[in-house]
PDB file of N, CA and C in Angstrom:
ATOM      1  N   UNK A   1     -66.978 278.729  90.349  1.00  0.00           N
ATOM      2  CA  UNK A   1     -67.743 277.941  89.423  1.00  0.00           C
ATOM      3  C   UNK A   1     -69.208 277.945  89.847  1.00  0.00           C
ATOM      4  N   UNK A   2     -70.302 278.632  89.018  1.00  0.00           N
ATOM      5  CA  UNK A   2     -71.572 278.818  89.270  1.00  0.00           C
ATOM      6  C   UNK A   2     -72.485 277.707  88.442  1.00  0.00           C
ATOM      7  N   UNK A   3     -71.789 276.559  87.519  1.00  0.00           N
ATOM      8  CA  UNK A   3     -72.173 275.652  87.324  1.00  0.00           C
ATOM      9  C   UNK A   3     -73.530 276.171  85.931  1.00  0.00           C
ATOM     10  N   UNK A   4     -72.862 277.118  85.683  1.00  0.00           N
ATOM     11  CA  UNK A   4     -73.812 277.706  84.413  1.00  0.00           C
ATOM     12  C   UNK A   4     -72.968 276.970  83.018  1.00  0.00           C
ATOM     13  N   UNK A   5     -71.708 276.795  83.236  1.00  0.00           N
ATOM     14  CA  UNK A   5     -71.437 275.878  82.004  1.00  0.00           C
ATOM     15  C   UNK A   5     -72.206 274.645  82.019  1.00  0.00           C
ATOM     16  N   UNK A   6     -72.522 274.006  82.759  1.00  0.00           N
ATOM     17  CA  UNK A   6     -73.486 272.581  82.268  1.00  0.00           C
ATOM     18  C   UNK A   6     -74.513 272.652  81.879  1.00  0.00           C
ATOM     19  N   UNK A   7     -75.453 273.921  81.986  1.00  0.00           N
ATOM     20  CA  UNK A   7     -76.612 274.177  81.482  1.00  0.00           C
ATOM     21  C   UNK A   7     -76.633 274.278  79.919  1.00  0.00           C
ATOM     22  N   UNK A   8     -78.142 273.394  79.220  1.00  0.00           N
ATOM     23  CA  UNK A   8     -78.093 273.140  78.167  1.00  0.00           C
ATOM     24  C   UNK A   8     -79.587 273.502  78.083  1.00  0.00           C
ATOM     25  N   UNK A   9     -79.909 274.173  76.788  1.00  0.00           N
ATOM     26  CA  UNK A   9     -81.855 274.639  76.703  1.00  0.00           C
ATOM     27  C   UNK A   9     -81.488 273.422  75.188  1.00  0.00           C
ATOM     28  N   UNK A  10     -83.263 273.578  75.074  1.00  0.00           N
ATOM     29  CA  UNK A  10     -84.088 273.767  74.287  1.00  0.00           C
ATOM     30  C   UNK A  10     -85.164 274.083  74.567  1.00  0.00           C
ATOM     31  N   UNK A  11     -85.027 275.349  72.797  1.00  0.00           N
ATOM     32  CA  UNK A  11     -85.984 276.003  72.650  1.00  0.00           C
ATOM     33  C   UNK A  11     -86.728 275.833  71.132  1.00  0.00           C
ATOM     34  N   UNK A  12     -88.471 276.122  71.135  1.00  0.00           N
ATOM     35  CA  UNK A  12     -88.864 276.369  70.225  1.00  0.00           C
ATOM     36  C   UNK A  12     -88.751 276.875  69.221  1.00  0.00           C
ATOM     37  N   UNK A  13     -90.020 277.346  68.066  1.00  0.00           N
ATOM     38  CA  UNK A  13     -89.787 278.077  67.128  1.00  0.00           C
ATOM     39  C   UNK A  13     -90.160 279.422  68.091  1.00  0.00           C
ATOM     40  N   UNK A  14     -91.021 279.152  68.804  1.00  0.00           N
ATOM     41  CA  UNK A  14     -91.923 280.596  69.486  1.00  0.00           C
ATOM     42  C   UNK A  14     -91.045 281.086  70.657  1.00  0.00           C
ATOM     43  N   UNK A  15     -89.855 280.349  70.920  1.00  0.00           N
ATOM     44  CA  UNK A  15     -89.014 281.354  71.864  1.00  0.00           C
ATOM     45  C   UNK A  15     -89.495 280.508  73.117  1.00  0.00           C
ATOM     46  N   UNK A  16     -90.080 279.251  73.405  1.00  0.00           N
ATOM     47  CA  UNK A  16     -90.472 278.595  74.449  1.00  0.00           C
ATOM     48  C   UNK A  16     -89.662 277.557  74.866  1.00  0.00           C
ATOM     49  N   UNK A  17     -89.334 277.087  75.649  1.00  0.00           N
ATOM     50  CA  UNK A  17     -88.109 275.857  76.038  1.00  0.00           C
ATOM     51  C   UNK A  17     -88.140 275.572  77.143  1.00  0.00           C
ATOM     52  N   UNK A  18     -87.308 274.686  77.743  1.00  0.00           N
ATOM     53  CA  UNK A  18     -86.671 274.383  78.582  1.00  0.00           C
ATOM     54  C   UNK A  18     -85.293 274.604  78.798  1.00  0.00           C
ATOM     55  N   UNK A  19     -84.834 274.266  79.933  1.00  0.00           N
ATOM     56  CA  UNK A  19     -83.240 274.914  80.537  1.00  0.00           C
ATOM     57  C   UNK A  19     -82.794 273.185  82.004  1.00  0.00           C
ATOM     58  N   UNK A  20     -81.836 272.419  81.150  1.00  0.00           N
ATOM     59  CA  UNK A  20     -81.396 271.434  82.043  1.00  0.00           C
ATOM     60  C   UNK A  20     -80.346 271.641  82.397  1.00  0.00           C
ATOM     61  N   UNK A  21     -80.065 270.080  83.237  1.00  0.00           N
ATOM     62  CA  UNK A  21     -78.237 270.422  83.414  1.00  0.00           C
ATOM     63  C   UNK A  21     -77.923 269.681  82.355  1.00  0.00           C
ATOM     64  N   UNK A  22     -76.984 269.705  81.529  1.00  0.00           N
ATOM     65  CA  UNK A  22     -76.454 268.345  80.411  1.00  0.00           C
ATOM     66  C   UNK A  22     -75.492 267.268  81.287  1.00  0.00           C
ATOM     67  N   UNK A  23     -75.542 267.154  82.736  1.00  0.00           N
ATOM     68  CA  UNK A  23     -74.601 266.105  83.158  1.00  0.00           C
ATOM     69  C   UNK A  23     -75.597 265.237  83.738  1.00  0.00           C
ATOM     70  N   UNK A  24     -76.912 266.037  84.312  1.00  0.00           N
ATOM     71  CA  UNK A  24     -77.418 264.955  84.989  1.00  0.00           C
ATOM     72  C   UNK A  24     -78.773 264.508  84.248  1.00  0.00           C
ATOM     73  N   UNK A  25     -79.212 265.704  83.199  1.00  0.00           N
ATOM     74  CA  UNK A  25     -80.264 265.637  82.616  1.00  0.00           C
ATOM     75  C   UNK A  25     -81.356 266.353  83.752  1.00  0.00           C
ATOM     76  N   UNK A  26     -81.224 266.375  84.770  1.00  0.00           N
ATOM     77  CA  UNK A  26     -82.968 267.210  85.506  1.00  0.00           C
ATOM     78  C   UNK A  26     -83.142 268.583  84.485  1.00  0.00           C
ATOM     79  N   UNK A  27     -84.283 268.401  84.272  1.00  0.00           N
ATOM     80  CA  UNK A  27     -85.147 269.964  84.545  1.00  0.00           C
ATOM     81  C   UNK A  27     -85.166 270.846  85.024  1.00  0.00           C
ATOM     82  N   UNK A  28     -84.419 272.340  84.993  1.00  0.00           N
ATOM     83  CA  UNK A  28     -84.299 273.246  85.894  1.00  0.00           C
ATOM     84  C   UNK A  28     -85.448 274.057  85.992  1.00  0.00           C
ATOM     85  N   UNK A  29     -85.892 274.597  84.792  1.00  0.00           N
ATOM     86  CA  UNK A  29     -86.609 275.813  84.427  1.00  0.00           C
ATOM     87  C   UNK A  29     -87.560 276.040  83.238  1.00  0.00           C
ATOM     88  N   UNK A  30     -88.568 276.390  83.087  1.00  0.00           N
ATOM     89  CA  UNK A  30     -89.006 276.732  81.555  1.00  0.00           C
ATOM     90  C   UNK A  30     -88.473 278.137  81.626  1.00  0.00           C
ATOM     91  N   UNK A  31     -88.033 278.618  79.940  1.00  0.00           N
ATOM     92  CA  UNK A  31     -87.734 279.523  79.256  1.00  0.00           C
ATOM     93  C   UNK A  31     -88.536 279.878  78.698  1.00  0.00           C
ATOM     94  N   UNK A  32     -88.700 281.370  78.590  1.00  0.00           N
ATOM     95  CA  UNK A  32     -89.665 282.340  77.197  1.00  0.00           C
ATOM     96  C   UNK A  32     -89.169 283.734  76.941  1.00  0.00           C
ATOM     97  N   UNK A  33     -88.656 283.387  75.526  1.00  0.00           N
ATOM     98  CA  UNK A  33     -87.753 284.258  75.264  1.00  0.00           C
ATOM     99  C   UNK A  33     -87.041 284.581  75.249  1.00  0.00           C
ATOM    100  N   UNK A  34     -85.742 283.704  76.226  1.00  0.00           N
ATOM    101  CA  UNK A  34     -84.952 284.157  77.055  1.00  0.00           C
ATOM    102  C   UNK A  34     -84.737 284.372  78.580  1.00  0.00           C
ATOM    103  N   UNK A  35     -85.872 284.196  79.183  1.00  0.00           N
ATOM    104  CA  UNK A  35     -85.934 284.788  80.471  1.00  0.00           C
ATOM    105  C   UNK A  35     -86.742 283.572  81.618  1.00  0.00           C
ATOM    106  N   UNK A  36     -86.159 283.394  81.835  1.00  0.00           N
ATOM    107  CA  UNK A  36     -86.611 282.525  82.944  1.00  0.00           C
ATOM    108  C   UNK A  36     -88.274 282.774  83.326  1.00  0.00           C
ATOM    109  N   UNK A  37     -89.199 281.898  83.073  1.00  0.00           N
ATOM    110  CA  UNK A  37     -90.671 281.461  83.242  1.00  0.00           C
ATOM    111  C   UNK A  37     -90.764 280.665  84.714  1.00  0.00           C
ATOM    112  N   UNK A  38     -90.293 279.975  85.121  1.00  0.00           N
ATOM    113  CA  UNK A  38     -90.792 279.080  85.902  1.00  0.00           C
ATOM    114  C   UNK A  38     -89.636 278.109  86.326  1.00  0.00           C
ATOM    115  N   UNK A  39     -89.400 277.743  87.770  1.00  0.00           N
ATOM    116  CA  UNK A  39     -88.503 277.280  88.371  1.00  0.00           C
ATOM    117  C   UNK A  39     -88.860 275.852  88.789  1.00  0.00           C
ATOM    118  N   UNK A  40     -88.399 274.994  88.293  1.00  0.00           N
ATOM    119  CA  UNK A  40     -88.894 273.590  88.685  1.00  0.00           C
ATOM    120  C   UNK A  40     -88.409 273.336  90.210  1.00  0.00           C
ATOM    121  N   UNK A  41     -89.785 273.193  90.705  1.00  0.00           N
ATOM    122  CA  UNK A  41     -89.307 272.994  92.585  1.00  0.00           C
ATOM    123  C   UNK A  41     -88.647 271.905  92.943  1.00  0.00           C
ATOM    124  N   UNK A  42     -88.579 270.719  92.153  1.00  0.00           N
ATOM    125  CA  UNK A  42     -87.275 269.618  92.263  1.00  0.00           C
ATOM    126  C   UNK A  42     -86.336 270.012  92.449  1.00  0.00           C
ATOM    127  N   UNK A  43     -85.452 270.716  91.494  1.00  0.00           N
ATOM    128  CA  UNK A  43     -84.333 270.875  92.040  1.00  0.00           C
ATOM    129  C   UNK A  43     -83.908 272.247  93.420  1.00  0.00           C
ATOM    130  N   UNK A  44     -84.975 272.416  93.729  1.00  0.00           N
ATOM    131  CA  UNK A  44     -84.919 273.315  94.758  1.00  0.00           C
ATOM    132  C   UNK A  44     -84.732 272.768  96.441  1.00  0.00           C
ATOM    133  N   UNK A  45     -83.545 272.688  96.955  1.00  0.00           N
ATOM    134  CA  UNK A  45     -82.939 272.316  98.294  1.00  0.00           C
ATOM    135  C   UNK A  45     -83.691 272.917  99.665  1.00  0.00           C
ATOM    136  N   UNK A  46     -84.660 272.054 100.050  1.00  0.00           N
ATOM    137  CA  UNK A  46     -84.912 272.449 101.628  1.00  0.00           C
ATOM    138  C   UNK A  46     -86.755 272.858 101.168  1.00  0.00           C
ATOM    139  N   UNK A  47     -86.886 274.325 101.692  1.00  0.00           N
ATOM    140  CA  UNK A  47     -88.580 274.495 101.843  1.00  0.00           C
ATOM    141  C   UNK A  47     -88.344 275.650 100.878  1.00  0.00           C
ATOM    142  N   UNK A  48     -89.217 275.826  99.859  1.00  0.00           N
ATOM    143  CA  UNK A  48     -89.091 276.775  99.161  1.00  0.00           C
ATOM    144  C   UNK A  48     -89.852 277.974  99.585  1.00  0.00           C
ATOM    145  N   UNK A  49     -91.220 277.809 100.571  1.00  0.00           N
ATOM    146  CA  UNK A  49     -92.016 278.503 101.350  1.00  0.00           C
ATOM    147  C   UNK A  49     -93.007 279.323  99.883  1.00  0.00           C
ATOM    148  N   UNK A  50     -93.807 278.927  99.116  1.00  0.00           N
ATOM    149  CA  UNK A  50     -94.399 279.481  98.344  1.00  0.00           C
ATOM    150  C   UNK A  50     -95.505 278.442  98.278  1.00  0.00           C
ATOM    151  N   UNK A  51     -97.090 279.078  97.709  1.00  0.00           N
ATOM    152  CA  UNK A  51     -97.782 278.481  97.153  1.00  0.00           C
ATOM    153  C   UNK A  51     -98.083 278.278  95.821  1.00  0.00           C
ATOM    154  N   UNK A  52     -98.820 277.112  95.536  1.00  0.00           N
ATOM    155  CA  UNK A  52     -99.080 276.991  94.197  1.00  0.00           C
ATOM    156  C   UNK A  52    -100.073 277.960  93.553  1.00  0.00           C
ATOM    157  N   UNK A  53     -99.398 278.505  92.730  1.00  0.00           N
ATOM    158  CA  UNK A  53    -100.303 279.465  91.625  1.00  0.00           C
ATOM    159  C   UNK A  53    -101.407 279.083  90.996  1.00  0.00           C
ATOM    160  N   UNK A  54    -100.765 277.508  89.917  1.00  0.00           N
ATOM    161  CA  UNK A  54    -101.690 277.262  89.090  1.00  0.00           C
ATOM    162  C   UNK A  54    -101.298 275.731  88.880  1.00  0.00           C
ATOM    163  N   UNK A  55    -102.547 274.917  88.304  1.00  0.00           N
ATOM    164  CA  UNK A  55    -101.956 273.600  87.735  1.00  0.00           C
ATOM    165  C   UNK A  55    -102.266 273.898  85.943  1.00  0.00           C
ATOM    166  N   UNK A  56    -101.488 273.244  85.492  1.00  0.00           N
ATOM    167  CA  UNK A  56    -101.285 273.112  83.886  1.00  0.00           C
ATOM    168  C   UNK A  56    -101.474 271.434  83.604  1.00  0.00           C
ATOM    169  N   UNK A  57    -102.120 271.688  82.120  1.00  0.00           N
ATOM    170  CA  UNK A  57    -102.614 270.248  82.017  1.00  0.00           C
ATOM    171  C   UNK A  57    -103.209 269.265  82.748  1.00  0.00           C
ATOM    172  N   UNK A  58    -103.685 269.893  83.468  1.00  0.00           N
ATOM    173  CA  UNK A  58    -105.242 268.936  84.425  1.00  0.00           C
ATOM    174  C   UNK A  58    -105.775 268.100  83.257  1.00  0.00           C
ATOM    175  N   UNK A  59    -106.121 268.546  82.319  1.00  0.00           N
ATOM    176  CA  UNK A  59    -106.709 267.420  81.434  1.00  0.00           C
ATOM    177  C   UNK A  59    -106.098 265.810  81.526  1.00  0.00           C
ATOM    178  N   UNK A  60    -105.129 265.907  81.434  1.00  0.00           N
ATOM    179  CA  UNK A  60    -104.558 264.715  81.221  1.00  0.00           C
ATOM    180  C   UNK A  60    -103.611 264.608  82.818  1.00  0.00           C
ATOM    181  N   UNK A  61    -103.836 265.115  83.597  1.00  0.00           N
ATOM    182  CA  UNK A  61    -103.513 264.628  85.419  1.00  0.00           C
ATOM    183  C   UNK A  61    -103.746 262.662  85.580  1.00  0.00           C
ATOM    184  N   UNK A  62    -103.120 262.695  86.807  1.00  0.00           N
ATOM    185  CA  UNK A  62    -103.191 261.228  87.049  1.00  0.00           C
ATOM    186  C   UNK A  62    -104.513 260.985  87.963  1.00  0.00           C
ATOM    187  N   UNK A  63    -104.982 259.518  87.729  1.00  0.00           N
ATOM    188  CA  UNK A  63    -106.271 260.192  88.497  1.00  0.00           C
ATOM    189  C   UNK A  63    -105.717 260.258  90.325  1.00  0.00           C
ATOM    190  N   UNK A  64    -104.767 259.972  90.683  1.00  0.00           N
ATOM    191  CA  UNK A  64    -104.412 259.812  91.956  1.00  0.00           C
ATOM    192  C   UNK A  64    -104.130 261.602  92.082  1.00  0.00           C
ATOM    193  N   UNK A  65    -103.818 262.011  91.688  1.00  0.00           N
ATOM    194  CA  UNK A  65    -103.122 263.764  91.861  1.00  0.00           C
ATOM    195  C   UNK A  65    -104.512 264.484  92.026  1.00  0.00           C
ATOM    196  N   UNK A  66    -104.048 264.760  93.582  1.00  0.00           N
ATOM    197  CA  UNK A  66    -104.808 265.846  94.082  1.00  0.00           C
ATOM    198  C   UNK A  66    -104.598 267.581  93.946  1.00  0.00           C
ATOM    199  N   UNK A  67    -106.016 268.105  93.363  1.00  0.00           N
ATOM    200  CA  UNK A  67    -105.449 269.641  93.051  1.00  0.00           C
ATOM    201  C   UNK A  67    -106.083 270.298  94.561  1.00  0.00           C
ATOM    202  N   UNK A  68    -105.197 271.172  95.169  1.00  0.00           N
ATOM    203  CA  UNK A  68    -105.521 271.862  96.203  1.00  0.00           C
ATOM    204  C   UNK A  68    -107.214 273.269  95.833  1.00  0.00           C
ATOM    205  N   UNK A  69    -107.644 273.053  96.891  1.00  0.00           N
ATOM    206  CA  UNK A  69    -108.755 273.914  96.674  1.00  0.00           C
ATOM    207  C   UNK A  69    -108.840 274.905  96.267  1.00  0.00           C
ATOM    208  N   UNK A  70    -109.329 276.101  95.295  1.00  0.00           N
ATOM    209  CA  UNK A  70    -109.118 277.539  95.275  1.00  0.00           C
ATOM    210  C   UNK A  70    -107.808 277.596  93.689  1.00  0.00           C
ATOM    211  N   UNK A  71    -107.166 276.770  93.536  1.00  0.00           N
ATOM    212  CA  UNK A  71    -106.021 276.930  92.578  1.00  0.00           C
ATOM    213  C   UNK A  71    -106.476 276.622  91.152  1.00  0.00           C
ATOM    214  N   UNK A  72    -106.109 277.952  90.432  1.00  0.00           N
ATOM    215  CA  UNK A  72    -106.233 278.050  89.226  1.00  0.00           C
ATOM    216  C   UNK A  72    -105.835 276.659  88.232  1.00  0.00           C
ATOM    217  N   UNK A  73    -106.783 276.161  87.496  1.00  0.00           N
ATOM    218  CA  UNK A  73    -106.578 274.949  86.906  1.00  0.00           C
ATOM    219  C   UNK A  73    -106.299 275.482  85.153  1.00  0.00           C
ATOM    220  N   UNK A  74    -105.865 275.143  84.008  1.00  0.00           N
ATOM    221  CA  UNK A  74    -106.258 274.638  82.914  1.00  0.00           C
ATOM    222  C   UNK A  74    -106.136 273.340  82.493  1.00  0.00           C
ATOM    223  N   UNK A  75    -106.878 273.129  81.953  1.00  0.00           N
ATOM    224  CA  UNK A  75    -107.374 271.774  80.998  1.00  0.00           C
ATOM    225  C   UNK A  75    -105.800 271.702  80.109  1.00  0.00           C
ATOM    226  N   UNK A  76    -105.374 272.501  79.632  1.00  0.00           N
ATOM    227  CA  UNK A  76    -104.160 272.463  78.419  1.00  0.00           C
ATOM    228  C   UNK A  76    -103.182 273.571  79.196  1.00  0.00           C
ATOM    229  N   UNK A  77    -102.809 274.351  78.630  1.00  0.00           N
ATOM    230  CA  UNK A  77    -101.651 275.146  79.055  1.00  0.00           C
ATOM    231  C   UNK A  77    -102.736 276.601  79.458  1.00  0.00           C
ATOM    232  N   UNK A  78    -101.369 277.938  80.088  1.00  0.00           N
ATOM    233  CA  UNK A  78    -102.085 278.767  80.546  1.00  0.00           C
ATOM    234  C   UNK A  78    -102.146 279.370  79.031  1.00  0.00           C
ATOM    235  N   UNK A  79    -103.446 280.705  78.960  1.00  0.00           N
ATOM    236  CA  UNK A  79    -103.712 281.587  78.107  1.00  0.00           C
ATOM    237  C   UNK A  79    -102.458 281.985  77.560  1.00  0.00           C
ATOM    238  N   UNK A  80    -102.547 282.094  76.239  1.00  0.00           N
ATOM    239  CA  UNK A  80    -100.941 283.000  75.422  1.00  0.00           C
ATOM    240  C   UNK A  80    -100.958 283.881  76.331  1.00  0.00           C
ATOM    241  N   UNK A  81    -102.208 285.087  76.391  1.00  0.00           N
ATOM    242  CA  UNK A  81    -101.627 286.289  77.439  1.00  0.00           C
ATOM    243  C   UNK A  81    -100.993 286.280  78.666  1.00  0.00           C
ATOM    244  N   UNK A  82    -100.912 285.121  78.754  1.00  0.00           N
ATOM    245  CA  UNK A  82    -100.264 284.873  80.617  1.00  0.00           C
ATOM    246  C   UNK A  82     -98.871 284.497  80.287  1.00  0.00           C
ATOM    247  N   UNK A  83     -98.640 284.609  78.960  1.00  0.00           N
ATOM    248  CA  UNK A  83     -96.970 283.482  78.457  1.00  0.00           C
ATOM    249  C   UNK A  83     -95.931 285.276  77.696  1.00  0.00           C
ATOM    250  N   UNK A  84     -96.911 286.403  77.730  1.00  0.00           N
ATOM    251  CA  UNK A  84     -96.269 287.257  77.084  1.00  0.00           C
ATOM    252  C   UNK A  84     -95.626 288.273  78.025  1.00  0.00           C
TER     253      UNK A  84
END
């Protein structure tokens, strides 16, 4: 049992979504297209050993949330070309 039956998406009109568990409700993943986009580091067990790429939606950040130096910011989401 690989626990892929509890997984439940939604997706857009544009092929964009999300991917949960339906028992516990967390957030696993964003979807595009089909294909796995992005791995939510919550549910990830122990040190994942990676850095941050980018922050999304800085516009509306908390003012307490610190963005690390050097890391790609947008104001709203990344460029369509970065989503294709």
């Amino acid at each position: 049992m690989t626990g892929k039956e509890s997984l439940s998406s939604y997706v857009g009109k544009q092929g964009y979504g999300l991917q949960f568990c339906s028992i516990c409700g967390s957030t696993l993943c964003t979807i595009n297209k089909g294909e796995i986009y992005q791995v939510t580091l919550g549910c990830i067990n122990g040190n994942p050993d990676i850095e941050i790429g980018m922050h999304i939606f800085v516009g509306s950040k908390a003012s307490w949330e610190i963005i690390p130096h050097g890391v790609l910011q947008y104001r709203e989401g990344p460029d369509k070309e970065y989503l294709t």
